[in-house]
Protein backbone atom coordinates (compact mmCIF):
# COMPACT_ATOMS: atom_id res chain seq x y z
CA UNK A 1 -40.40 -91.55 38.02
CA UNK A 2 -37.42 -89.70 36.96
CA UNK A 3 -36.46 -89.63 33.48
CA UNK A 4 -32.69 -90.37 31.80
CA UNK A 5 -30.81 -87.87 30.12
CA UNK A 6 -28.56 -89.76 27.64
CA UNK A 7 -26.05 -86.61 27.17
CA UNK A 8 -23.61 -87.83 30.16
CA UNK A 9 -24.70 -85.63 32.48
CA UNK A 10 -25.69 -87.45 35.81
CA UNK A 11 -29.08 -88.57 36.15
CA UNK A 12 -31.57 -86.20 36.86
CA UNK A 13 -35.50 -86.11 37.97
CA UNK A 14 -37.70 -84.16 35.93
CA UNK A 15 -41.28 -83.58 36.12
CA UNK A 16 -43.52 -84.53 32.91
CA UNK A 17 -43.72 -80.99 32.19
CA UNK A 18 -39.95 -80.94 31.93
CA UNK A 19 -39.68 -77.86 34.55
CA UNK A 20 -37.24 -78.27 37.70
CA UNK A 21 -39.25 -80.41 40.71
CA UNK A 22 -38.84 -79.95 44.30
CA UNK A 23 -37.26 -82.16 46.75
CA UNK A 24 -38.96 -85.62 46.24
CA UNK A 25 -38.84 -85.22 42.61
CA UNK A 26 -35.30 -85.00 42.59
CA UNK A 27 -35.04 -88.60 43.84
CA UNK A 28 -33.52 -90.47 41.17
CA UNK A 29 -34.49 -93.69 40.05
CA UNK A 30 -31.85 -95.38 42.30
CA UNK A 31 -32.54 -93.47 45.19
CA UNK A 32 -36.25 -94.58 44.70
CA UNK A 33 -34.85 -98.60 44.01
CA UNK A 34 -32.92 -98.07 47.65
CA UNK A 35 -35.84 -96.45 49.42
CA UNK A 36 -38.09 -99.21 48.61
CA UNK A 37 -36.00 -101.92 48.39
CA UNK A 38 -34.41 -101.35 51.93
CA UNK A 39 -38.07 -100.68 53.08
CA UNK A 40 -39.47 -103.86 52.16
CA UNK A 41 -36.22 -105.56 53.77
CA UNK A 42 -36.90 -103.78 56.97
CA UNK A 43 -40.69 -104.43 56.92
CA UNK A 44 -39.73 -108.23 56.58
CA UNK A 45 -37.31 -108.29 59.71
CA UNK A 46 -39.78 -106.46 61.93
CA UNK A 47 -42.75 -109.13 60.70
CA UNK A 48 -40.25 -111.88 61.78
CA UNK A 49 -39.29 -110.17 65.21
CA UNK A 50 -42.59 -109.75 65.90
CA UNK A 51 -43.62 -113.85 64.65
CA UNK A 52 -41.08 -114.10 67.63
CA UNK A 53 -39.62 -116.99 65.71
CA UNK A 54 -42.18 -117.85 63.34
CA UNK A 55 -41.92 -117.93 59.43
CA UNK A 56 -43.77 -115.69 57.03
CA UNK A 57 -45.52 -117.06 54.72
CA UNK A 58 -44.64 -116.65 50.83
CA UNK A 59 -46.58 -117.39 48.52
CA UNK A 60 -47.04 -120.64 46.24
CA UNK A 61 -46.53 -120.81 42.48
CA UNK A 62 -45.38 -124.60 42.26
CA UNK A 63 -47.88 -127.59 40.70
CA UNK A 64 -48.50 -130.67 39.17
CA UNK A 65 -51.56 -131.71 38.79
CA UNK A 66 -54.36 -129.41 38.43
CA UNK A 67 -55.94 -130.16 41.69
CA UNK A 68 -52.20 -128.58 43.21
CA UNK A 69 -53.01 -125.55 41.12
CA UNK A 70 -56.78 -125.19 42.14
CA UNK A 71 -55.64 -126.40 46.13
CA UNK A 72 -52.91 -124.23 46.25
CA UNK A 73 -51.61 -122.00 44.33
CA UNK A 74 -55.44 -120.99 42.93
CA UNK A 75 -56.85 -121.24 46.74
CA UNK A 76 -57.77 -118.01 48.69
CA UNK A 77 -55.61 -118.23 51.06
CA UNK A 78 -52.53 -118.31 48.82
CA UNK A 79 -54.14 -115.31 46.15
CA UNK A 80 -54.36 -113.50 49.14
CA UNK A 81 -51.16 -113.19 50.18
CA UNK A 82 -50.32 -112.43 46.38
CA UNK A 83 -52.70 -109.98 45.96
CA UNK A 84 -51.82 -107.92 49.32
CA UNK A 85 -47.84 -108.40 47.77
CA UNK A 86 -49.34 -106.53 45.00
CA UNK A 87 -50.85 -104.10 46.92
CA UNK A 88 -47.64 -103.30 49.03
CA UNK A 89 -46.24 -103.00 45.31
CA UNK A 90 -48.40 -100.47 43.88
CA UNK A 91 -48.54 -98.06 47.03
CA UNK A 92 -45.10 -98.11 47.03
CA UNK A 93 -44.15 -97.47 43.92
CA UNK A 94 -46.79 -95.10 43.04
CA UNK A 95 -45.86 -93.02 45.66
CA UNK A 96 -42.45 -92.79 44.04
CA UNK A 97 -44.25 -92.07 40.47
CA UNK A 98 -46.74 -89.53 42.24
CA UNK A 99 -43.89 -87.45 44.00
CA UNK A 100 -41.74 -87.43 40.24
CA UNK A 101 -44.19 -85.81 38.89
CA UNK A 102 -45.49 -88.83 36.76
CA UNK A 103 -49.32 -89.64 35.88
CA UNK A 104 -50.12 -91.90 38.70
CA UNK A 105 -53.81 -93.22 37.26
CA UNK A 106 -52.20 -93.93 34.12
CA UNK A 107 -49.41 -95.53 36.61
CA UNK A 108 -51.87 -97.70 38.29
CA UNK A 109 -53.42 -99.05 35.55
CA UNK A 110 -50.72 -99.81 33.43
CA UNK A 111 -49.17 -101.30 36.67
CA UNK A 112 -51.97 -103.73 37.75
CA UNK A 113 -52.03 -105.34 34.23
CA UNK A 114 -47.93 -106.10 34.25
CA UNK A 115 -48.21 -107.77 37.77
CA UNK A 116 -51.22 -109.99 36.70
CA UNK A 117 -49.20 -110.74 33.72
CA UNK A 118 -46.29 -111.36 35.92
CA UNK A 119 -48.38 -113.82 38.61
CA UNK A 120 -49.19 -115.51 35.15
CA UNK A 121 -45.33 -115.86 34.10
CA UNK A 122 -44.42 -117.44 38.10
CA UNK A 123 -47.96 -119.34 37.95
CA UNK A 124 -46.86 -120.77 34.02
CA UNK A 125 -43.88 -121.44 35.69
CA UNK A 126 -44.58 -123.69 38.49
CA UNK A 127 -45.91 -126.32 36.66
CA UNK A 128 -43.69 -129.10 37.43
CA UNK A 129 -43.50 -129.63 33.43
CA UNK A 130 -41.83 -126.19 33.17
CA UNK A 131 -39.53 -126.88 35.72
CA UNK A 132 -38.35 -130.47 34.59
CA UNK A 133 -36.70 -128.50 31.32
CA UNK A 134 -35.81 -125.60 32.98
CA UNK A 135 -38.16 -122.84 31.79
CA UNK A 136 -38.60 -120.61 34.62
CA UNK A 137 -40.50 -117.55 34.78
CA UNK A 138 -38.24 -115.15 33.07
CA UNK A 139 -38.92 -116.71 30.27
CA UNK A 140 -42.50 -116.55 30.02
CA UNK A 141 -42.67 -112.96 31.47
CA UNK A 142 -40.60 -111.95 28.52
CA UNK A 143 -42.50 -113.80 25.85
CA UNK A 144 -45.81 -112.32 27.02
CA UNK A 145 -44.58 -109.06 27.20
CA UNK A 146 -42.51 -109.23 23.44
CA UNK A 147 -45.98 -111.26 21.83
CA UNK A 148 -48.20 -108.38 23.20
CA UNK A 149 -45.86 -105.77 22.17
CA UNK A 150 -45.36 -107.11 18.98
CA UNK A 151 -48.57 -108.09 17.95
CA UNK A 152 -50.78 -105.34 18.98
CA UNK A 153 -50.49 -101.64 19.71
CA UNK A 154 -50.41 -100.58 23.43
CA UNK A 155 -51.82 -97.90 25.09
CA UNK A 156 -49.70 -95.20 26.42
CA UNK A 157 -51.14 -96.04 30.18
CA UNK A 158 -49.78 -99.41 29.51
CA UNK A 159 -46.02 -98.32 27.97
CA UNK A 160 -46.11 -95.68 31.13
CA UNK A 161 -45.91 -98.33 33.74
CA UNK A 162 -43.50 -100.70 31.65
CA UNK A 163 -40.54 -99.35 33.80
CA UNK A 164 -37.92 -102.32 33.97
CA UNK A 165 -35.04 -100.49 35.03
CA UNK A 166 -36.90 -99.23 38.49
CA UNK A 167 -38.86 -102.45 38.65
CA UNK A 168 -35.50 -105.17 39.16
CA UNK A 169 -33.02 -102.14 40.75
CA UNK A 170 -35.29 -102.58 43.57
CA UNK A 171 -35.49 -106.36 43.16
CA UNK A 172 -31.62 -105.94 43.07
CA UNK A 173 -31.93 -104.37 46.25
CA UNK A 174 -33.59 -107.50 47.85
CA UNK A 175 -31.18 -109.75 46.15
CA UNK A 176 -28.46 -108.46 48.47
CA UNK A 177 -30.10 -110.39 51.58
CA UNK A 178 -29.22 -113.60 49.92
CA UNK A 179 -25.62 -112.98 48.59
CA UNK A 180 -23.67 -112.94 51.57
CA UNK A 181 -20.23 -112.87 52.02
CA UNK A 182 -19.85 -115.48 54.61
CA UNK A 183 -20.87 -117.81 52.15
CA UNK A 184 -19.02 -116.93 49.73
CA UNK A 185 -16.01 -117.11 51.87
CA UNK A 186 -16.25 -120.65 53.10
CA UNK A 187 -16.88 -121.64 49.75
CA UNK A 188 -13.40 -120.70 49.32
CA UNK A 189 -10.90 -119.63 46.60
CA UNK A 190 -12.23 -121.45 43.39
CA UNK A 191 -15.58 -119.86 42.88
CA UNK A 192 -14.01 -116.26 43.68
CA UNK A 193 -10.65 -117.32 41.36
CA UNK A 194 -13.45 -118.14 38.47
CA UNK A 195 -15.32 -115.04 38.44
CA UNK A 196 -12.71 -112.76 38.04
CA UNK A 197 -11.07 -114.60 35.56
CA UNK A 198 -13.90 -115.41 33.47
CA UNK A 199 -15.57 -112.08 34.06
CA UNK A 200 -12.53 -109.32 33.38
CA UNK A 201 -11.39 -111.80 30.35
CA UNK A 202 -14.76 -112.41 28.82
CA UNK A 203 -15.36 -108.52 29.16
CA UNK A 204 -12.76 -107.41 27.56
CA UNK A 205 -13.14 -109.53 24.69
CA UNK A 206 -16.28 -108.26 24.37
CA UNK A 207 -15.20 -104.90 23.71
CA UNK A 208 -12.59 -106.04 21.05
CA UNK A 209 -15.36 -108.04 19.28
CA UNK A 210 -17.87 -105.21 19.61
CA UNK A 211 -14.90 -102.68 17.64
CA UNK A 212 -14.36 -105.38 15.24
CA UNK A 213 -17.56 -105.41 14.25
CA UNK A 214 -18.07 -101.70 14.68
CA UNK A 215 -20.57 -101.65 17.09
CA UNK A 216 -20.06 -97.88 19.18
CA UNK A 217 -18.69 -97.98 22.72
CA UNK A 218 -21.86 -97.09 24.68
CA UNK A 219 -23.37 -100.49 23.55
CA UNK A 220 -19.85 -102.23 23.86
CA UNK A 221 -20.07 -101.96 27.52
CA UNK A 222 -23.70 -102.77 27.92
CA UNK A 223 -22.83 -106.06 26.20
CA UNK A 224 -19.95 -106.83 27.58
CA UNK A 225 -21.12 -106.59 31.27
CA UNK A 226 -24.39 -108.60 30.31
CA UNK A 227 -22.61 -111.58 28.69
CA UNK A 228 -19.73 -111.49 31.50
CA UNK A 229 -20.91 -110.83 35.03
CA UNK A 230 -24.54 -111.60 35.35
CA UNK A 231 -26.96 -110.51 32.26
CA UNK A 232 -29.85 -108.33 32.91
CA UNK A 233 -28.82 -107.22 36.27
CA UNK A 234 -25.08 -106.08 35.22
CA UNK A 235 -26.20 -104.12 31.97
CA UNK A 236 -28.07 -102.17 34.19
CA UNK A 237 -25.22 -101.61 36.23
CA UNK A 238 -23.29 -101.22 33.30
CA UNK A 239 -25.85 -98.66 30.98
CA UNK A 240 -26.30 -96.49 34.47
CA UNK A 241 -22.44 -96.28 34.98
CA UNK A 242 -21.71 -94.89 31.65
CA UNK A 243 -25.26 -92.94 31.53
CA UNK A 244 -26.68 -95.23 28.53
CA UNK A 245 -29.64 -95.45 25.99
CA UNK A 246 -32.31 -96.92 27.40
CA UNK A 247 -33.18 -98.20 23.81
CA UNK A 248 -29.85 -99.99 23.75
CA UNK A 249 -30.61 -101.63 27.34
CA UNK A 250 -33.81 -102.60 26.56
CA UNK A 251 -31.77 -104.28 23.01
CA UNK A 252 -29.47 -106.44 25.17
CA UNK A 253 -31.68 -107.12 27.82
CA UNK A 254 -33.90 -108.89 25.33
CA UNK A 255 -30.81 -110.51 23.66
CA UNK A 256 -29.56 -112.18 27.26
CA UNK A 257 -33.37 -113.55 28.41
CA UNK A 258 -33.99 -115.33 24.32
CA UNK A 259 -30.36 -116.39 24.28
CA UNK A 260 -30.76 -117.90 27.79
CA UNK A 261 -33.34 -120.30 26.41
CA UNK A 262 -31.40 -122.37 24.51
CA UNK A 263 -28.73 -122.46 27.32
CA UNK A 264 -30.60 -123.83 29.73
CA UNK A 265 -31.48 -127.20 27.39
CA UNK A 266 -28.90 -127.47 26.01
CA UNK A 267 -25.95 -126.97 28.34
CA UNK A 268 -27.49 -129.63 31.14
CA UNK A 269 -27.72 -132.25 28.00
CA UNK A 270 -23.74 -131.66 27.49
CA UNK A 271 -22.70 -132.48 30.98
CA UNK A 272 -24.87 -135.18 30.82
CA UNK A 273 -24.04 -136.39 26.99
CA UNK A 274 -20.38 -135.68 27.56
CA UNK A 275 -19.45 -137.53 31.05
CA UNK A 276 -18.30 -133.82 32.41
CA UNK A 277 -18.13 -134.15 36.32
CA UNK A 278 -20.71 -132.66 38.12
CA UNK A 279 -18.95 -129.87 40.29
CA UNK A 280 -17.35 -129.08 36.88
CA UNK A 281 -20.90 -128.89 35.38
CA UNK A 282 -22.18 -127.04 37.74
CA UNK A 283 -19.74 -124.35 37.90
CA UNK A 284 -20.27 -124.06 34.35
CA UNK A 285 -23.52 -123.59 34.29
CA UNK A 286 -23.16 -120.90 37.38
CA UNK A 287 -20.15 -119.04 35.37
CA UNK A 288 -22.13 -118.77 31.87
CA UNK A 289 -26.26 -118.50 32.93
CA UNK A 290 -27.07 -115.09 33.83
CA UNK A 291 -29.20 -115.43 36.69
CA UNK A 292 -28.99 -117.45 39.68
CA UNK A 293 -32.89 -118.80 39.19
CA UNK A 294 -31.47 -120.29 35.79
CA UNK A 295 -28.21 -121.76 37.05
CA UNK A 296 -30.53 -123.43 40.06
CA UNK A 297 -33.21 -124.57 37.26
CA UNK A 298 -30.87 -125.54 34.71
CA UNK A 299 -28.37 -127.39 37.50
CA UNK A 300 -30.91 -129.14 39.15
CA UNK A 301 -31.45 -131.10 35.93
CA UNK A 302 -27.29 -132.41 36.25
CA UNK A 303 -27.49 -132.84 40.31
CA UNK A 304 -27.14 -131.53 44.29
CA UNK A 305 -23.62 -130.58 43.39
CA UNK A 306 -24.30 -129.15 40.13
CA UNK A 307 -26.45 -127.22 41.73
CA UNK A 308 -24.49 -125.86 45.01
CA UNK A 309 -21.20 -125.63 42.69
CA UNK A 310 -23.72 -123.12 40.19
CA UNK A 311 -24.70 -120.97 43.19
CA UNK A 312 -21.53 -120.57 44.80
CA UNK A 313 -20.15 -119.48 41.01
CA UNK A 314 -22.95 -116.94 40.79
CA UNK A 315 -22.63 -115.59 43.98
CA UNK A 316 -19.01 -114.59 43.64
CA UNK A 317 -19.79 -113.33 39.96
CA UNK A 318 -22.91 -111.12 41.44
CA UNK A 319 -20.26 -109.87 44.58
CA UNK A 320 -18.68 -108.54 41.77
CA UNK A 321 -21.15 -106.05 40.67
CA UNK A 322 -19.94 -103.30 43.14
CA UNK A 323 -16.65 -104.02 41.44
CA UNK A 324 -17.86 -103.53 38.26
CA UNK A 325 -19.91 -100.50 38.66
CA UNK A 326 -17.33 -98.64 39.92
CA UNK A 327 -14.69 -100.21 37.23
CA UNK A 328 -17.01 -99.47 34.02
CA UNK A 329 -17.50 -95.92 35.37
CA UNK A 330 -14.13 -94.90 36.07
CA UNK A 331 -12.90 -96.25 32.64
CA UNK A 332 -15.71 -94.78 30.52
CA UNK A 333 -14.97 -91.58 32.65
CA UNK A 334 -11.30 -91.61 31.49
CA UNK A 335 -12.11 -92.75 27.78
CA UNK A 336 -14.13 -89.97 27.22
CA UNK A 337 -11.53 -87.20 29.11
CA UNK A 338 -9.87 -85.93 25.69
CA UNK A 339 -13.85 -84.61 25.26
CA UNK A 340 -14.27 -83.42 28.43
CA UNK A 341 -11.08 -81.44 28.82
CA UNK A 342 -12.51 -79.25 26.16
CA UNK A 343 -16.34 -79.07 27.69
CA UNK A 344 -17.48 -78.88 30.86
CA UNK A 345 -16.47 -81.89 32.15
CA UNK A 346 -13.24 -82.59 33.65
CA UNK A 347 -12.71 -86.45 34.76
CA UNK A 348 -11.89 -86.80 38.37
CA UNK A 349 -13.43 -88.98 41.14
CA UNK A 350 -16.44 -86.46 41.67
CA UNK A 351 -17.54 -87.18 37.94
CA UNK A 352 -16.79 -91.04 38.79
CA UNK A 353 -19.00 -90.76 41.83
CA UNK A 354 -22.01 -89.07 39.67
CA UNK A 355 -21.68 -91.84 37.20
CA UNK A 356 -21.65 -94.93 39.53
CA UNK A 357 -25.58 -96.11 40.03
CA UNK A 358 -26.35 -95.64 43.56
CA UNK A 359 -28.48 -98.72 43.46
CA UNK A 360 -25.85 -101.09 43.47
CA UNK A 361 -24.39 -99.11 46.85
CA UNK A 362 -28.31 -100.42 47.90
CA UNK A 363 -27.00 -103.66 47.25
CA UNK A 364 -24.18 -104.13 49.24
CA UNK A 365 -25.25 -102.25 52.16
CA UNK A 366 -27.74 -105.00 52.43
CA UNK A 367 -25.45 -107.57 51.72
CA UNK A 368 -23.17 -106.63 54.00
CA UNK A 369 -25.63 -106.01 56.82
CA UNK A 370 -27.33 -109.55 56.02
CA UNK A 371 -23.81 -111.34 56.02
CA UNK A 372 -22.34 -109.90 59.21
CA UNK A 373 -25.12 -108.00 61.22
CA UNK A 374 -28.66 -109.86 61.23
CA UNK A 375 -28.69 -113.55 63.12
CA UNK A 376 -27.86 -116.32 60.76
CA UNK A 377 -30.97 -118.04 62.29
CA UNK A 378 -33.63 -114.47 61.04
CA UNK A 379 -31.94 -114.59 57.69
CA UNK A 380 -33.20 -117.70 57.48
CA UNK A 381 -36.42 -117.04 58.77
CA UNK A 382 -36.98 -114.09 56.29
CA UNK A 383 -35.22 -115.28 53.03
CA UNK A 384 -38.21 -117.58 51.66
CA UNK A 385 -40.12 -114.77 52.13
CA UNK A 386 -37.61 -111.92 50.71
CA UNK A 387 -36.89 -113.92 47.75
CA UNK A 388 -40.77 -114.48 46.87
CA UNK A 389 -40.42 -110.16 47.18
CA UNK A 390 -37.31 -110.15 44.86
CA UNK A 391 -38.61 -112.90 42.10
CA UNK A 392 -42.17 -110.64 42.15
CA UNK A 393 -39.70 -107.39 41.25
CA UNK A 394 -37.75 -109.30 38.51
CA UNK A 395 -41.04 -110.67 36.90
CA UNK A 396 -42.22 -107.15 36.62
CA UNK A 397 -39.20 -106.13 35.30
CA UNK A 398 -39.05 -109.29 32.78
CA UNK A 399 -42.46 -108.77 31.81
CA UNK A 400 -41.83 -104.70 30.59
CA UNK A 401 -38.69 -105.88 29.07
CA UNK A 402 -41.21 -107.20 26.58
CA UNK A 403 -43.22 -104.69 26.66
CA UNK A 404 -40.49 -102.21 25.79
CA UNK A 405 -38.73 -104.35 23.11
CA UNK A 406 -39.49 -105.03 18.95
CA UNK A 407 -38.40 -108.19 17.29
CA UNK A 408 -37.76 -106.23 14.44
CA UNK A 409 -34.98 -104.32 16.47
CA UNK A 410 -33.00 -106.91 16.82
CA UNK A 411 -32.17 -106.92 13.39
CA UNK A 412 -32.13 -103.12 12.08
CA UNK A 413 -30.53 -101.80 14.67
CA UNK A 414 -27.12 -100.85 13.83
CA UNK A 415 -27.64 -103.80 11.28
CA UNK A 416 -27.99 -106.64 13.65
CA UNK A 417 -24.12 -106.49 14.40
CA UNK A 418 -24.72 -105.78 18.72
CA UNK A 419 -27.06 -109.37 18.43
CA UNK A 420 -23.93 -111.12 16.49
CA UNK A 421 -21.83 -109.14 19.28
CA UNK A 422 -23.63 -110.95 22.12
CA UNK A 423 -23.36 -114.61 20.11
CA UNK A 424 -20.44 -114.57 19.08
CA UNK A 425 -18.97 -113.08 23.07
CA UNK A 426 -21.26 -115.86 24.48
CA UNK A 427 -19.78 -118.60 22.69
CA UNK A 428 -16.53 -117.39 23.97
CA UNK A 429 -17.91 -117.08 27.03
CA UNK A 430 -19.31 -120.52 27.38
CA UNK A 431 -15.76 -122.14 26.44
CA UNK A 432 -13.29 -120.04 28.31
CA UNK A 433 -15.94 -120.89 31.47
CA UNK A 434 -15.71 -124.38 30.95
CA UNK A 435 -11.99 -124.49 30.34
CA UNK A 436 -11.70 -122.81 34.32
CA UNK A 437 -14.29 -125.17 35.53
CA UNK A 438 -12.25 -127.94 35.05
CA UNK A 439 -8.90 -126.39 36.11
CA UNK A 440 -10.22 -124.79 39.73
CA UNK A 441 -13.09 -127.69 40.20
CA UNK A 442 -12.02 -130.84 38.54
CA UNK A 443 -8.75 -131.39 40.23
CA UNK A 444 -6.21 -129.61 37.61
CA UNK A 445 -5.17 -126.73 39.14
CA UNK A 446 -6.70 -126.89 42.73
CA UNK A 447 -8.03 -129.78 44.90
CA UNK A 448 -11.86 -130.45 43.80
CA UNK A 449 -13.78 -128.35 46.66
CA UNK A 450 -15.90 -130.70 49.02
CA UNK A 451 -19.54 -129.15 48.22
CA UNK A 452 -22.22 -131.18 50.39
């Protein structure tokens, strides 16, 4: 797979031996995300048209008891369709590794232990313990991967395959079948009013906290797009707009999944403790939790309202990625122009267009195709299915998160100052959403939306 320059020069692919590849290996690692992303979508539609109306079947993670677990989610049937997923996986994306130029036995290796690790974190997971508090599978995908990485020392075939970024830009990729636009529109003004004013408020505060405290720019805007639009997914967005340190990714990514934990107990108790209404709650939740598997856990706990009010919240906050992308690159382009006019660089929109991550284009292709071109009637056919695809990608992706990430960093780099950063922006965050959740969805400012 292709590997980052941090100088801000667009991304480029470059063979291990660091000389200049041939056509595949220029792919970048968003081109890769697209290809395979948008080939898995396809291959999902053409199983469906050819079921001729029948259902694929995803596979089950969910238990109670342990004869569910040995009856269902252990039974051969079920592994099989897990272990074929996993297949699909590692042809796919070793073809990707193998045409970069990358070591693709030390690929498959490392890659066959993170995805049993992964099955592990969704299997965990299911238990219908788990799910009563609202510990989903991120959670334990990170804490396996962080416990291994901290208390042992892994094998370079092992840290090879720990590739987060590629592993949930493709899952990203998927994600677009199920944010779709028609939804989002009949959900009407308050959930698209919230975003943008939590999101472009939050952010910015987040930069002026990150100065204060004199944390550099570069991890500024990785933190202030995780704690504002939608964690993991926008500091991607974020760190491949402005061509960022992968070491200062992997930082906040690990801040926004052990943050989240404490979110997700704690902020259900508050509605609950404090009489807040439920829409109210619910929007809440969906305007501060940073994916939409932990607004649906977490609001789930409060009610059915809670829990549609969350989605719709996250769904207008994830629309906003394209948004965002093209927002964070255009103003780190013109930050950094004083520089440029006396290098090689001049800002314009072809230096904008290099820096914007081509993934997220990925993303709303296929949200825009899934909201206005497929059948409303296939998308439902294929989206248990697609989003047992997407929540595979994202447990990879969680589980080399760990694997890339120190305890120990949290605190020396830069003097633990980007971790007080992230607090201190998601405390804001949490109270400036809460204020908007009662003005657009308890009756203040707007009528409170009819969510059934």
């Amino acid at each position: 797979m292709a590997k980052e320059k941090n100088s801000g020069t667009p991304e480029v692919a470059l063979t291990d031996s660091g000389t200049q590849p041939g056509f595949w290996a220029r792919l970048t690692e968003d081109s890769w995300a697209n290809l395979i992303g948008g080939s898995l979508v396809a291959g999902v539609l053409l199983w469906v048209f050819a079921l001729q109306g029948g259902k694929p079947v995803a596979p089950v993670y969910g238990w109670a008891n342990a004869e569910a677990l040995f009856g269902k989610v252990l039974h051969l049937d079920n592994l099989g369709i897990v272990a074929l997923s996993g297949l699909v996986f590692a042809l796919l994306s070793s073809i990707a590794i193998k045409l970069s130029g990358g070591n693709l036995l030390k690929y498959l290796a490392g890659f066959s232990v993170i995805f049993i690790l992964a099955i592990f974190s969704l299997i965990a997971a299911g238990n219908s313990g788990a799910s009563a508090y609202g510990i989903e599978y991120v959670i334990f995908a990170l804490l396996t991967g962080l416990l291994l990485n901290n208390l042992f020392k892994l094998p370079e075939w092992l840290k090879t395959a720990a590739r987060s970024e590629f592993f949930i830009k493709t899952g990203l990729i998927i994600l677009g079948t199920s944010v779709l636009f028609t939804d989002i529109i009949r959900a009407g003004f308050p959930g698209i009013l919230q975003a943008v004013a939590v999101v472009s408020v939050v952010w910015f505060f987040s930069m002026w906290l990150s100065r204060r405290l004199k944390v550099d720019d570069e991890f500024g805007v990785i933190l202030a797009s995780a704690v504002s639009i939608c964690g993991v997914s926008a500091a991607i967005v974020a760190s491949g707009a402005i061509q960022g340190d992968k070491k200062k990714l992997s930082y906040v990514t690990t801040l926004v999944l052990l943050i989240a934990i404490p979110m997700m107990i704690l902020q259900p108790w508050i509605i609950q403790a404090f009489g807040i209404p439920e829409i109210v709650g619910g929007a809440w939740l969906g305007g501060t939790l940073d994916t939409t598997a932990s607004v649906t856990a977490a609001a789930e706990q409060v009610g059915p309202a809670a829990t549609k009010a969350g989605v719709i919240v996250k769904f207008s906050q994830n629309v906003l990625l394209g948004v965002a992308a093209f927002f964070i690159a255009t103003w780190w382009v013109l930050k950094k122009s004083p520089e440029a006019a006396a290098g090689s660089e001049k800002p314009g929109l072809k230096l904008i267009w290099e820096r914007f991550p081509k993934f997220v284009l990925g993303f709303i292709l296929v949200s825009l195709v899934f909201s206005f071109l497929i059948p409303a009637e296939t998308v439902k056919l294929a989206s248990g299915f697609l989003n047992s695809l997407r929540t595979l990608w994202f447990a990879l992706a969680f589980v080399a998160i760990g694997l890339e990430a120190r305890f120990s960093d949290l605190l020396k780099t830069q003097g633990g100052r980007p971790a007080l950063v992230f607090i201190g922006a998601q405390l804001f965050n949490i109270v400036w959403t809460l204020l908007w959740s009662y003005l657009l969805f308890g009756g203040v400012l707007l009528a409170v939306p009819d969510i059934k």
